[in-house]
PDB file of N, CA and C in Angstrom:
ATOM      1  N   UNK A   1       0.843  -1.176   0.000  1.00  0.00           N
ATOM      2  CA  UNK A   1       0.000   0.000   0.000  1.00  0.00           C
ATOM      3  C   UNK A   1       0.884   1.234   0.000  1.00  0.00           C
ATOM      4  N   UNK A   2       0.598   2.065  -0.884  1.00  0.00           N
ATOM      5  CA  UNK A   2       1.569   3.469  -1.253  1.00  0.00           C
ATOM      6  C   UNK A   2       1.280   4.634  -0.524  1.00  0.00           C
ATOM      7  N   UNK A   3       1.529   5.804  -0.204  1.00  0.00           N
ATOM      8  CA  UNK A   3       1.180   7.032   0.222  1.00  0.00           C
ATOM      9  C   UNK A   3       0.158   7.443  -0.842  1.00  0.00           C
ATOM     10  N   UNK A   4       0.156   6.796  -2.337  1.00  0.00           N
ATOM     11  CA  UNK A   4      -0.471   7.768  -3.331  1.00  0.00           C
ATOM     12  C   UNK A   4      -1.910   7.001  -4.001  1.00  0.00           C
ATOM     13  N   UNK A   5      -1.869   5.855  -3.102  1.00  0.00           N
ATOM     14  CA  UNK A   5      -3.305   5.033  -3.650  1.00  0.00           C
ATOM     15  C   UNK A   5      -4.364   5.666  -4.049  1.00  0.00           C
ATOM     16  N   UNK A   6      -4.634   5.174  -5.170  1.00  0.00           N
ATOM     17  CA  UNK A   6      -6.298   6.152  -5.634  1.00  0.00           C
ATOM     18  C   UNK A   6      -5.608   7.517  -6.074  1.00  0.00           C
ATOM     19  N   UNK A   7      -4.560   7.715  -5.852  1.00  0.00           N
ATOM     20  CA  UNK A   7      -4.497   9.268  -6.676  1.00  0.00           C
ATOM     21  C   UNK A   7      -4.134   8.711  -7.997  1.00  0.00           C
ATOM     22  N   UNK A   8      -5.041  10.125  -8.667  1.00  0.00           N
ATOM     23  CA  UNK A   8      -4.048  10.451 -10.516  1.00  0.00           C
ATOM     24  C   UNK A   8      -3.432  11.811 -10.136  1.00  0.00           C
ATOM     25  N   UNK A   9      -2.451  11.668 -11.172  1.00  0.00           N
ATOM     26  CA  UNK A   9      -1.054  12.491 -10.694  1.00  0.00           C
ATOM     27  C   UNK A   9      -0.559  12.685 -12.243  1.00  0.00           C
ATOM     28  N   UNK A  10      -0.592  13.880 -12.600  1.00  0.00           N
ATOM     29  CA  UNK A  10      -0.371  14.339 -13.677  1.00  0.00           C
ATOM     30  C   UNK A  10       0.907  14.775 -14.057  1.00  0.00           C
ATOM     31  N   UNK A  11       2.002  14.246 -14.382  1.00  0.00           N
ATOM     32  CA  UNK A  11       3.646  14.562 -14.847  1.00  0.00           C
ATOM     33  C   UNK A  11       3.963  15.192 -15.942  1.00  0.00           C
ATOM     34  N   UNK A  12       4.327  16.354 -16.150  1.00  0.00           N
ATOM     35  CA  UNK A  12       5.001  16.458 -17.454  1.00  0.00           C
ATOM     36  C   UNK A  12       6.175  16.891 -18.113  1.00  0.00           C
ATOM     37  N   UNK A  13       6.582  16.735 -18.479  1.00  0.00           N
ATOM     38  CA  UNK A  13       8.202  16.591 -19.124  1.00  0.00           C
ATOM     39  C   UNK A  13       8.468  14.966 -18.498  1.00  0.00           C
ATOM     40  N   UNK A  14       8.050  13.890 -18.460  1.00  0.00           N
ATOM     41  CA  UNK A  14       8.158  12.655 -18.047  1.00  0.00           C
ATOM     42  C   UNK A  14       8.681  12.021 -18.908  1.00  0.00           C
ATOM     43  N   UNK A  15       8.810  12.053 -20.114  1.00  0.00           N
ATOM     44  CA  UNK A  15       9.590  11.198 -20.977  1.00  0.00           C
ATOM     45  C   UNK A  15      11.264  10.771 -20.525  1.00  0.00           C
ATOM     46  N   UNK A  16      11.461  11.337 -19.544  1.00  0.00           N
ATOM     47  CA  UNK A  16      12.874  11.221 -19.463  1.00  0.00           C
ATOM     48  C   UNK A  16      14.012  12.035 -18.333  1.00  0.00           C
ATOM     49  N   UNK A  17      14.655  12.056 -17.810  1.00  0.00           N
ATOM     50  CA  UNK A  17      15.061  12.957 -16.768  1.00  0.00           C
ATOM     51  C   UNK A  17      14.648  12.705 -15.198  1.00  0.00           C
ATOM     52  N   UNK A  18      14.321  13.776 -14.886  1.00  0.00           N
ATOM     53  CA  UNK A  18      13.820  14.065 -13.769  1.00  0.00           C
ATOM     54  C   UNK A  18      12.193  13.517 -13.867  1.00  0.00           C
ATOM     55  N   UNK A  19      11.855  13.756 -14.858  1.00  0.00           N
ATOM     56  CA  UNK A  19      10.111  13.932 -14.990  1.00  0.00           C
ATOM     57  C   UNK A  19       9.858  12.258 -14.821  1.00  0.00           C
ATOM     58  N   UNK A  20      11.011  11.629 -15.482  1.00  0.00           N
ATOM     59  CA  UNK A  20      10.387  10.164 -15.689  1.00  0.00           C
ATOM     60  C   UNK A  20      10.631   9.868 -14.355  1.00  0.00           C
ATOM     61  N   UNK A  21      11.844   9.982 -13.774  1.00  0.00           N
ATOM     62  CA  UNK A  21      12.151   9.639 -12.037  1.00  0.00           C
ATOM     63  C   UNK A  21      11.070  10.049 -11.106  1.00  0.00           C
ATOM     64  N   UNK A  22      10.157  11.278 -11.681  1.00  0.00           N
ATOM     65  CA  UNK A  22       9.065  11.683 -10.936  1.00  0.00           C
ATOM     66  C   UNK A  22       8.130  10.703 -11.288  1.00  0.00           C
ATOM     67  N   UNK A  23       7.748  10.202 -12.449  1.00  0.00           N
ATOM     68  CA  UNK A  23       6.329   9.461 -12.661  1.00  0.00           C
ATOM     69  C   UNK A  23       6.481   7.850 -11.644  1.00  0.00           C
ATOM     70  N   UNK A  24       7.988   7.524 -12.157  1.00  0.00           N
ATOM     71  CA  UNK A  24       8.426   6.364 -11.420  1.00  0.00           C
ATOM     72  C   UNK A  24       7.793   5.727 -10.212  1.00  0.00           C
ATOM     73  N   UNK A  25       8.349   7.118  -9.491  1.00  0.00           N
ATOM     74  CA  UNK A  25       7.885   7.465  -8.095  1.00  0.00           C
ATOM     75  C   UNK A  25       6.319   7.328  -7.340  1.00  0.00           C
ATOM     76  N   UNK A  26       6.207   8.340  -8.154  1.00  0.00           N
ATOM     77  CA  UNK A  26       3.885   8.240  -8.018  1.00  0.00           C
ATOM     78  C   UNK A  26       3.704   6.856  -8.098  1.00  0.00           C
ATOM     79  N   UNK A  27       4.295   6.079  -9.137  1.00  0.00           N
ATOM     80  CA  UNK A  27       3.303   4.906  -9.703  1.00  0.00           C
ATOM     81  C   UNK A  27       3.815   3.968  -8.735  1.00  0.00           C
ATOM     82  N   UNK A  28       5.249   4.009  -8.244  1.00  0.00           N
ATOM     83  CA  UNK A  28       5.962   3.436  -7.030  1.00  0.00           C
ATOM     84  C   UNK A  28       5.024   3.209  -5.960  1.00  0.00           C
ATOM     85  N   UNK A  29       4.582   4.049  -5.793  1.00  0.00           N
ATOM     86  CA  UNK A  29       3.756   4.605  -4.492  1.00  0.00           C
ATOM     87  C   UNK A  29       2.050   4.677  -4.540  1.00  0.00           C
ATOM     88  N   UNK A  30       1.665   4.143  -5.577  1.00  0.00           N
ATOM     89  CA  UNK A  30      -0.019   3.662  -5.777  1.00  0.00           C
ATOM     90  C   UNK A  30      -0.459   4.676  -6.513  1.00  0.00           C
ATOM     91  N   UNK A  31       0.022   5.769  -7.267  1.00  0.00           N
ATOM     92  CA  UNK A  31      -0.653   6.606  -8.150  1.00  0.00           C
ATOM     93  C   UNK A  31      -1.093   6.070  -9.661  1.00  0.00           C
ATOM     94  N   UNK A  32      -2.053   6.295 -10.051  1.00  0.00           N
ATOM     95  CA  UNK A  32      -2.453   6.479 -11.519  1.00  0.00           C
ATOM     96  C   UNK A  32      -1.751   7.517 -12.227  1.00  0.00           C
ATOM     97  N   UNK A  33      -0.683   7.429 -13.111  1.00  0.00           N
ATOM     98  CA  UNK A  33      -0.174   8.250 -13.584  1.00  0.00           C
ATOM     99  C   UNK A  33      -0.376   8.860 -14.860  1.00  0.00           C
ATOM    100  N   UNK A  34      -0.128   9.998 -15.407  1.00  0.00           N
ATOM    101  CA  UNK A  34      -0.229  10.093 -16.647  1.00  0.00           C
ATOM    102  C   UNK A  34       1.153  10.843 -17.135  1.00  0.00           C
ATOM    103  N   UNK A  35       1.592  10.207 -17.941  1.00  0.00           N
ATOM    104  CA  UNK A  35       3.093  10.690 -18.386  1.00  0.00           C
ATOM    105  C   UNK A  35       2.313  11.498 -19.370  1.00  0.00           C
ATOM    106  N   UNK A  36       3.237  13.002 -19.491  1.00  0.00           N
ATOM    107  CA  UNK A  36       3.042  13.560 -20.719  1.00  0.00           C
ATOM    108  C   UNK A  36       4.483  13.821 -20.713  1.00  0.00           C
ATOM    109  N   UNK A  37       4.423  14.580 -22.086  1.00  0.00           N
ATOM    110  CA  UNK A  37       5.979  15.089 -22.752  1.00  0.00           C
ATOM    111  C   UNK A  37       5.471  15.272 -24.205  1.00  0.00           C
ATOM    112  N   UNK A  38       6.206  16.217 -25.008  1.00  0.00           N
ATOM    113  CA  UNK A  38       6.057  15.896 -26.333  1.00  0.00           C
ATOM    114  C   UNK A  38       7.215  15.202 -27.540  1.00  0.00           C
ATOM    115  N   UNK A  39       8.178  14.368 -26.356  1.00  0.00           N
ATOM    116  CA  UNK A  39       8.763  13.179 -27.147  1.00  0.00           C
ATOM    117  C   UNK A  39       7.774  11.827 -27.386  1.00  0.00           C
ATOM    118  N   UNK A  40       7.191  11.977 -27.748  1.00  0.00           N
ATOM    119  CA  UNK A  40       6.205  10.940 -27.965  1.00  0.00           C
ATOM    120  C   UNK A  40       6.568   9.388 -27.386  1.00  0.00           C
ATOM    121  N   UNK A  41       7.755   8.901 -28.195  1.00  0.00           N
ATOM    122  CA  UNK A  41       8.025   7.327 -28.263  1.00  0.00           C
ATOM    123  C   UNK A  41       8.683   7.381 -26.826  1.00  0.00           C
ATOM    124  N   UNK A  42       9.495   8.192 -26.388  1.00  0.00           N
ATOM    125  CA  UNK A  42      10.198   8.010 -25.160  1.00  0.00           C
ATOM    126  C   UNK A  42       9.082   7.863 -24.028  1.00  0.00           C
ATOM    127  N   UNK A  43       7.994   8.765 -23.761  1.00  0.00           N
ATOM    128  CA  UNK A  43       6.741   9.264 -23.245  1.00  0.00           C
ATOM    129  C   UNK A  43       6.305   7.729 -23.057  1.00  0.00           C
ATOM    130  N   UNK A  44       6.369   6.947 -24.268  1.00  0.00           N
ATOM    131  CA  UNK A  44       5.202   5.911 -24.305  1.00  0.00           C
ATOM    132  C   UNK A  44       6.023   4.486 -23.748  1.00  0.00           C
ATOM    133  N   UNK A  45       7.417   4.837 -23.783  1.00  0.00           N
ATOM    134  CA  UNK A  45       8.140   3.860 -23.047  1.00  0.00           C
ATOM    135  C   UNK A  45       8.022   3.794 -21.670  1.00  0.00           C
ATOM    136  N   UNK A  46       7.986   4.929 -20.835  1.00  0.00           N
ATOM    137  CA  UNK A  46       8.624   5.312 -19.639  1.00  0.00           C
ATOM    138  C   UNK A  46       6.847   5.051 -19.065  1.00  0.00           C
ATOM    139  N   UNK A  47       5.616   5.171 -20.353  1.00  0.00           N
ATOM    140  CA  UNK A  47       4.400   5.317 -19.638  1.00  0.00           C
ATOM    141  C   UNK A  47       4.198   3.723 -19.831  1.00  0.00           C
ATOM    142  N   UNK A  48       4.417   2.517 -20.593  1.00  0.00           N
ATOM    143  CA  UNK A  48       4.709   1.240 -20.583  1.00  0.00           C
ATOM    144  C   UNK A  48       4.949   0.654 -19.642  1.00  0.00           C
ATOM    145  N   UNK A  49       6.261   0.888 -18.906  1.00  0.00           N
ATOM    146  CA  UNK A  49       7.281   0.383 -18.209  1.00  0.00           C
ATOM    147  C   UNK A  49       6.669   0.324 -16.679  1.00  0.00           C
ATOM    148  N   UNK A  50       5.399   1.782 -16.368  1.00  0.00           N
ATOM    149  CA  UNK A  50       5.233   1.559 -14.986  1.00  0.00           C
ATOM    150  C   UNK A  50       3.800   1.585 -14.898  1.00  0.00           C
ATOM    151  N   UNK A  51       2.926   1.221 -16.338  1.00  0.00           N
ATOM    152  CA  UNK A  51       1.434   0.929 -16.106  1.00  0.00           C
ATOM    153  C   UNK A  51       0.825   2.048 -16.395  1.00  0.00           C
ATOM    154  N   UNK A  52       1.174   2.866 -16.899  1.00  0.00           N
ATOM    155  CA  UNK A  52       0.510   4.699 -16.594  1.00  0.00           C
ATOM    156  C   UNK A  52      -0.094   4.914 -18.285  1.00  0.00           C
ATOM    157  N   UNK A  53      -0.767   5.678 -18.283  1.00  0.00           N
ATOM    158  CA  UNK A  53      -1.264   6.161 -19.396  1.00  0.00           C
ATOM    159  C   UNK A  53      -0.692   7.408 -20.086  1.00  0.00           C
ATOM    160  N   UNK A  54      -0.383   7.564 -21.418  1.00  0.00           N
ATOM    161  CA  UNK A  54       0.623   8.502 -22.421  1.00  0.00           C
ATOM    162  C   UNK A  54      -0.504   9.505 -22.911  1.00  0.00           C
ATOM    163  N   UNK A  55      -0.138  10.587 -22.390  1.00  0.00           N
ATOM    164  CA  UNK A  55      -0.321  11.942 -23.406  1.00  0.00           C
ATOM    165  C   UNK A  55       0.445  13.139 -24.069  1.00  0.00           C
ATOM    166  N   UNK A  56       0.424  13.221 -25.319  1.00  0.00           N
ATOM    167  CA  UNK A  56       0.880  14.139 -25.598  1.00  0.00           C
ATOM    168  C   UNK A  56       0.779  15.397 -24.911  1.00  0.00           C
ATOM    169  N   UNK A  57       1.776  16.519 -24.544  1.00  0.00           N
ATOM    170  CA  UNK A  57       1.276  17.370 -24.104  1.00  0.00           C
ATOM    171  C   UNK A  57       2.375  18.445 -24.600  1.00  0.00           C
ATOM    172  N   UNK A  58       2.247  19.307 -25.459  1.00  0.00           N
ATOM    173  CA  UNK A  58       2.817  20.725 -25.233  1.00  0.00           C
ATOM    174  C   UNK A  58       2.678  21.515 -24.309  1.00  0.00           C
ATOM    175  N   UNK A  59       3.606  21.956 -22.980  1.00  0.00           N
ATOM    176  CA  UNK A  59       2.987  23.230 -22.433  1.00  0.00           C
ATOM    177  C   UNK A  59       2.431  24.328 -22.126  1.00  0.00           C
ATOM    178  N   UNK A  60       2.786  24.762 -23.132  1.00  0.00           N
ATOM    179  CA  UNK A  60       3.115  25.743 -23.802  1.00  0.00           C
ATOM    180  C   UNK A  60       1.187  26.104 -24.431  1.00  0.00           C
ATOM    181  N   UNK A  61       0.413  25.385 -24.617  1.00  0.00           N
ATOM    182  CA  UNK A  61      -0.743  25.173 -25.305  1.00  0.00           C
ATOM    183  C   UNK A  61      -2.303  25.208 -24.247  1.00  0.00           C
ATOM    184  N   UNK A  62      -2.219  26.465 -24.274  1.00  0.00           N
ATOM    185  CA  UNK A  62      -3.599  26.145 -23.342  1.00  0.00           C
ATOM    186  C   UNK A  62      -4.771  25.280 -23.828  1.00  0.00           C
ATOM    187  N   UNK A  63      -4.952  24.815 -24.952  1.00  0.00           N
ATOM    188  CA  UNK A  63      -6.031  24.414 -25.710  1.00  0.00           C
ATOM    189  C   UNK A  63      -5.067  22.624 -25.018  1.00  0.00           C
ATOM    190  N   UNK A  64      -3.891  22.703 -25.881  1.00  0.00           N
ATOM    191  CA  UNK A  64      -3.540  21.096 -25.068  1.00  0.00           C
ATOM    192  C   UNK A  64      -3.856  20.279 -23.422  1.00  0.00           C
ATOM    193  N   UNK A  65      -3.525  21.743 -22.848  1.00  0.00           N
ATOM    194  CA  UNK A  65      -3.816  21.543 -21.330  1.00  0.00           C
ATOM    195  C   UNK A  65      -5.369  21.498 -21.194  1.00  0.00           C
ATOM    196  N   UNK A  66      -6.279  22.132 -21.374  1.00  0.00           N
ATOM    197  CA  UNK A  66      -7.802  21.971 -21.864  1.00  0.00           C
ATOM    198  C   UNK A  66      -7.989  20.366 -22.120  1.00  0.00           C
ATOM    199  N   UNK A  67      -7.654  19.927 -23.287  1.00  0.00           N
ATOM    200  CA  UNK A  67      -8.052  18.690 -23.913  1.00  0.00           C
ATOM    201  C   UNK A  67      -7.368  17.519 -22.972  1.00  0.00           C
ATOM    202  N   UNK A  68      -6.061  17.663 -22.426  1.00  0.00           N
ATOM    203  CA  UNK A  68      -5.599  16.654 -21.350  1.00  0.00           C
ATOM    204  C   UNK A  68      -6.516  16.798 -20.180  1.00  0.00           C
ATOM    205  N   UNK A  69      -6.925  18.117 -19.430  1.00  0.00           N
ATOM    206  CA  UNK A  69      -7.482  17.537 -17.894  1.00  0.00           C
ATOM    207  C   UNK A  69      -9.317  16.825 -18.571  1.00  0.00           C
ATOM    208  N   UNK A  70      -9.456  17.466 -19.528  1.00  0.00           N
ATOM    209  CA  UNK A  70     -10.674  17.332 -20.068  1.00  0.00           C
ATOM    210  C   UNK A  70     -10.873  15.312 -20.371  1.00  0.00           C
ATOM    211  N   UNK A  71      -9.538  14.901 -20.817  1.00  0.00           N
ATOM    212  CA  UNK A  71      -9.700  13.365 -20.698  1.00  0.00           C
ATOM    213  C   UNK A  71      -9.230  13.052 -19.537  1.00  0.00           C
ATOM    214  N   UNK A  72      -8.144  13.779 -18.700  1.00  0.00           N
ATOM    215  CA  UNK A  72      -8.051  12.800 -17.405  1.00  0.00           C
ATOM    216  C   UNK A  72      -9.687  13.045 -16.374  1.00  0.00           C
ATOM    217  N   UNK A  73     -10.016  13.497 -16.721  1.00  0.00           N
ATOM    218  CA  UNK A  73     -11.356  13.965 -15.652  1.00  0.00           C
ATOM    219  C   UNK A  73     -12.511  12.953 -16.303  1.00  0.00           C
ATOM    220  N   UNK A  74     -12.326  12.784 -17.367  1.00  0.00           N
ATOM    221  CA  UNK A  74     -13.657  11.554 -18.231  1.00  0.00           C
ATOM    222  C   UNK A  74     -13.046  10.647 -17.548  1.00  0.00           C
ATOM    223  N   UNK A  75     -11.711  10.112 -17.678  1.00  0.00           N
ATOM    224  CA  UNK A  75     -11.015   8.751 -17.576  1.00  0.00           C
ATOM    225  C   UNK A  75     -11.315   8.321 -16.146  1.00  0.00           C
ATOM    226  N   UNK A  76     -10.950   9.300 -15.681  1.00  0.00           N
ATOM    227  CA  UNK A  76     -10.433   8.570 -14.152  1.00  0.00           C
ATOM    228  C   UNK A  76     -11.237   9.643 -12.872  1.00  0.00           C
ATOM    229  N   UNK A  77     -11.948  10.836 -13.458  1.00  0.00           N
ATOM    230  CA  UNK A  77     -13.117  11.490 -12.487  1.00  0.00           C
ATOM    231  C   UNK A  77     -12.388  12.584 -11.279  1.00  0.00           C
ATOM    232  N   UNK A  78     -10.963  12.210 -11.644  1.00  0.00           N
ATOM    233  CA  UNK A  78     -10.749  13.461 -10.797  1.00  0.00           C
ATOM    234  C   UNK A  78      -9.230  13.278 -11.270  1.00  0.00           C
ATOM    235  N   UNK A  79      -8.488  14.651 -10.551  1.00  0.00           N
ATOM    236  CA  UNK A  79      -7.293  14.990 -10.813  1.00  0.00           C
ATOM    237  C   UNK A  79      -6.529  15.408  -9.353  1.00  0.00           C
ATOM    238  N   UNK A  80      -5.797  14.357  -8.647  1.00  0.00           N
ATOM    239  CA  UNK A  80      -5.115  14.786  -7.405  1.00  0.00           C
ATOM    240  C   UNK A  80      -3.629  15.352  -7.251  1.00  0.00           C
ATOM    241  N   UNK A  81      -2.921  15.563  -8.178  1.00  0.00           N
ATOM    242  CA  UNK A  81      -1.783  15.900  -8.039  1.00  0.00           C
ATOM    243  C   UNK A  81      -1.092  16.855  -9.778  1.00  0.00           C
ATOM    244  N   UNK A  82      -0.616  17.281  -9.700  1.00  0.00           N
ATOM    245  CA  UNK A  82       0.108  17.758 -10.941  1.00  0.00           C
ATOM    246  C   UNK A  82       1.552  17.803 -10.521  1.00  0.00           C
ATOM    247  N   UNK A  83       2.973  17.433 -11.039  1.00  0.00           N
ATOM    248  CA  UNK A  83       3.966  17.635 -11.186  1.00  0.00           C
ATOM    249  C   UNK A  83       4.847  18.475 -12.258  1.00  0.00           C
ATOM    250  N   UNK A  84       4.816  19.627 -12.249  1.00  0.00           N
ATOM    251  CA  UNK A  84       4.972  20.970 -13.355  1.00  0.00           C
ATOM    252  C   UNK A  84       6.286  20.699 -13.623  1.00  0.00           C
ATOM    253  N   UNK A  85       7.275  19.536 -14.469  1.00  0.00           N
ATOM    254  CA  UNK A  85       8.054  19.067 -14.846  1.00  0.00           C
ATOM    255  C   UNK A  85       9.033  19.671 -15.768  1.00  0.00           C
ATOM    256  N   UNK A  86       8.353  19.807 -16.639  1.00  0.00           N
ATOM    257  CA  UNK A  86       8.314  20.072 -18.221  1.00  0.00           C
ATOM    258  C   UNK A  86       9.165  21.320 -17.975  1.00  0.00           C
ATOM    259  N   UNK A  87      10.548  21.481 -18.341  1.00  0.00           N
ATOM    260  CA  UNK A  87      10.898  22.508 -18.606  1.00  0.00           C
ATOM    261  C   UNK A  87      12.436  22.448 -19.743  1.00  0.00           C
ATOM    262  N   UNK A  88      13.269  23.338 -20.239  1.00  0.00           N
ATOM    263  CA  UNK A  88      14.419  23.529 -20.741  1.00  0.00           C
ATOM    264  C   UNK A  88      15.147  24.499 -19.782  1.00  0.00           C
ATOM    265  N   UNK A  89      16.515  23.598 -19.881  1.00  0.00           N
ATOM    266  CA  UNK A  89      17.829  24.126 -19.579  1.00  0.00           C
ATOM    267  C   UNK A  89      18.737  23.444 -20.565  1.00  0.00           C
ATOM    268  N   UNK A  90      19.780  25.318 -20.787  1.00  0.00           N
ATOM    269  CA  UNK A  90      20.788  24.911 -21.612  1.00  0.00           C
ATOM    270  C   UNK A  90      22.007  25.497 -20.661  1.00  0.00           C
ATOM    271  N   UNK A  91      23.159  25.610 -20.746  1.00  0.00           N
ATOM    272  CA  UNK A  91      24.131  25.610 -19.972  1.00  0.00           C
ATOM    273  C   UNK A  91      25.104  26.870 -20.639  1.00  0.00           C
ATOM    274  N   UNK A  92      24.396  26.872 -21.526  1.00  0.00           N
ATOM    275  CA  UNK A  92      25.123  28.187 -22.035  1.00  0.00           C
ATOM    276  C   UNK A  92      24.359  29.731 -21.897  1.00  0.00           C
ATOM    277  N   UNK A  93      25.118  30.412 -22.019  1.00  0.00           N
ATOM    278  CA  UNK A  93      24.673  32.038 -21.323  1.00  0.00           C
ATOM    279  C   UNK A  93      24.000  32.203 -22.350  1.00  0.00           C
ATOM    280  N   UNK A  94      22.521  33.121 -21.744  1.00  0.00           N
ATOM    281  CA  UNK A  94      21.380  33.602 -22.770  1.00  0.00           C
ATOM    282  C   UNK A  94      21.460  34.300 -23.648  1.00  0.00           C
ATOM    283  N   UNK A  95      22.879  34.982 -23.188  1.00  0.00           N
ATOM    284  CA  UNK A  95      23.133  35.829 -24.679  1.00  0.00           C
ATOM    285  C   UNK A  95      24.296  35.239 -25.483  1.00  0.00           C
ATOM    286  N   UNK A  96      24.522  33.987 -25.530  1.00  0.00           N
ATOM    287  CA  UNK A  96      25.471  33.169 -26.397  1.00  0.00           C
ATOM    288  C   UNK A  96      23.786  32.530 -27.357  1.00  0.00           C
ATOM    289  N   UNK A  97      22.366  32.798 -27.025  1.00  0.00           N
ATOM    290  CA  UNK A  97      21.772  32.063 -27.442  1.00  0.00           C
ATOM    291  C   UNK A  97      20.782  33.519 -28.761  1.00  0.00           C
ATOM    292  N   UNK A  98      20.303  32.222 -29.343  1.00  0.00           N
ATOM    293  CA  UNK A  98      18.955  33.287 -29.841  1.00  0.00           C
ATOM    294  C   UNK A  98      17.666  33.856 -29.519  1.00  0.00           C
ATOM    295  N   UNK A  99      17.441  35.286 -29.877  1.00  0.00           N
ATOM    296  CA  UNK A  99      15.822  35.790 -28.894  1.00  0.00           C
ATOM    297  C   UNK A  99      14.870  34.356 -29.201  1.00  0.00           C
ATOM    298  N   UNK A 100      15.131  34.162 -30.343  1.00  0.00           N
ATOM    299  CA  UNK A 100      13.887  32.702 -30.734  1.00  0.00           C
ATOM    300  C   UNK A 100      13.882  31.820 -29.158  1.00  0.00           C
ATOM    301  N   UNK A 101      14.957  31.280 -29.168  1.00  0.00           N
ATOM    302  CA  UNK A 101      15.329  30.285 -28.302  1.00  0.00           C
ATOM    303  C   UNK A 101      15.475  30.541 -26.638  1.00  0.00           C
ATOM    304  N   UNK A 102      15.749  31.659 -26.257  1.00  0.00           N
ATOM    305  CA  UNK A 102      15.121  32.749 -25.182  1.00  0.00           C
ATOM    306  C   UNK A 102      13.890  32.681 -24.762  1.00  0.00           C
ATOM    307  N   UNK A 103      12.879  32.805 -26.180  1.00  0.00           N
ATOM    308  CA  UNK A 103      11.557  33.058 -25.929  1.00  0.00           C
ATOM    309  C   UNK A 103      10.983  31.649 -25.491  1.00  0.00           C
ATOM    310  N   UNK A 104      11.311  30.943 -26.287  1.00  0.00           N
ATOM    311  CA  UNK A 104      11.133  29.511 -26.310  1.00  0.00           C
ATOM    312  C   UNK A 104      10.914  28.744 -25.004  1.00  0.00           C
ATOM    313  N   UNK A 105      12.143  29.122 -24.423  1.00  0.00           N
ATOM    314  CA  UNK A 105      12.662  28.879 -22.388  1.00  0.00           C
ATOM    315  C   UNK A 105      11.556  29.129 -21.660  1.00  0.00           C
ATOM    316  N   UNK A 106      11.246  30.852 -22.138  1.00  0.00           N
ATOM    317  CA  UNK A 106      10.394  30.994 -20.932  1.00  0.00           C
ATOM    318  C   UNK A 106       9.024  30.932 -21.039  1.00  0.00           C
ATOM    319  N   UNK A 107       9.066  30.501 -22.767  1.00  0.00           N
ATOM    320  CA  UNK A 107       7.199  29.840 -22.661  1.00  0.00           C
ATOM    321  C   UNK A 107       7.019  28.620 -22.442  1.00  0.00           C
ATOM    322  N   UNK A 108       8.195  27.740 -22.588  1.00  0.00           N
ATOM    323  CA  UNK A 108       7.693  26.292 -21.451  1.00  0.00           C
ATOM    324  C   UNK A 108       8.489  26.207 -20.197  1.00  0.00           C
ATOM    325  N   UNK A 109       9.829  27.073 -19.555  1.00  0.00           N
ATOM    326  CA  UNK A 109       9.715  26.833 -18.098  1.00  0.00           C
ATOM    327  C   UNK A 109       8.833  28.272 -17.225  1.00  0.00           C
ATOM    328  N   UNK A 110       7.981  29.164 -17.818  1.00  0.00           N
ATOM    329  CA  UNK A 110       7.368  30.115 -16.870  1.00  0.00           C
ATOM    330  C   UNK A 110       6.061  29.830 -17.502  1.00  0.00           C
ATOM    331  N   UNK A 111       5.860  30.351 -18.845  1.00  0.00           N
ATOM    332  CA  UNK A 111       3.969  29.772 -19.131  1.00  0.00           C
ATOM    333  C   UNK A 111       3.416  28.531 -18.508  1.00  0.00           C
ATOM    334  N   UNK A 112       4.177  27.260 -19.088  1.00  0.00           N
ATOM    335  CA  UNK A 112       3.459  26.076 -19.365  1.00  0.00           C
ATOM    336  C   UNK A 112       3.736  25.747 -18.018  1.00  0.00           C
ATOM    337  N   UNK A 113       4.229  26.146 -17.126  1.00  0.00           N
ATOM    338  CA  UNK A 113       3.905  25.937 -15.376  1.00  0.00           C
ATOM    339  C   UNK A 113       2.567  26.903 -15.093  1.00  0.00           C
ATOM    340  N   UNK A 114       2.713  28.085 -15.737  1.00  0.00           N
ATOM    341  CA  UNK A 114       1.198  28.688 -15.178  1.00  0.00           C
ATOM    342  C   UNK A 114      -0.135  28.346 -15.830  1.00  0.00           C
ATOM    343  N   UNK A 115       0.048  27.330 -17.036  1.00  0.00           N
ATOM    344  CA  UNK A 115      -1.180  26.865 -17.664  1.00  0.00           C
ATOM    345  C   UNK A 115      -1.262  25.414 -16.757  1.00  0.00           C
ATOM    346  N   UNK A 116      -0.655  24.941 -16.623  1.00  0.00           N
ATOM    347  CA  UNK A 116      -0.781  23.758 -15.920  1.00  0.00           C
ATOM    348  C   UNK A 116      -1.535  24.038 -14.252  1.00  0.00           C
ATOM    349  N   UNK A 117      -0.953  25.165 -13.850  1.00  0.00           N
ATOM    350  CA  UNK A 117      -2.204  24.928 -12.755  1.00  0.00           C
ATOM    351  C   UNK A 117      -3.161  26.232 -12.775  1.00  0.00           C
ATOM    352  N   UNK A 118      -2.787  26.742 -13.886  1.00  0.00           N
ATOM    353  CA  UNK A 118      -4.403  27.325 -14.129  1.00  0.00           C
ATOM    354  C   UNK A 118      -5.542  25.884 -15.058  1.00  0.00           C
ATOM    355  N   UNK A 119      -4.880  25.351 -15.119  1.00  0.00           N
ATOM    356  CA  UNK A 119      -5.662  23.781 -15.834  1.00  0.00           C
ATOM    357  C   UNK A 119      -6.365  23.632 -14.715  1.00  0.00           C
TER     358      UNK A 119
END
């Protein structure tokens, strides 16, 4: 018996990293998980491996975040946890980088954390 029985627990950036060590964990511990990421095949390995169910998810996408709680709430009737995962780091200084790729950063590590729990 887990600390997380009966919960769903929503991960994203889970395909890999930290995020997958996070889903690991939940499902370790009696959660219903749902891996998202938008590496797809990695996503569907890591959601394989510990019983959990795969969604695509851009962060970045309020309409995506919409259509994910919109099936975890049909699927499974409620939503107990979110893990705001999903982010980029590069190791090089922001101005060795491009505004594109700048912008990029902080619409999935500052937006797609505030769409996720405005979800």
């Amino acid at each position: 018996m887990g600390s997380l029985d009966g919960k769903v627990v929503i991960v994203t950036g889970s395909a890999k990293g930290m995020g997958a060590a996070e889903a690991r964990d939940a499902a370790s511990q009696g959660a219903q998980v749902i891996v998202t990421d938008i590496l797809e095949e990695q996503g569907k390995e890591i959601a394989t491996e510990i019983n959990a169910t795969y969604r695509t998810l851009d962060v970045t996408s309020e309409k995506n975040w919409e259509a994910l709680v919109s099936s975890v709430v049909e699927k499974h009737g409620q939503i107990d946890g979110l893990v705001n995962n999903a982010g980029i780091y590069t190791a090089q200084s922001i101005f060795d980088s491009s505004a594109e790729s700048f912008q990029r950063t902080i619409e999935v590590n500052q937006l797609g954390t505030y769409l996720g729990m405005a979800a």
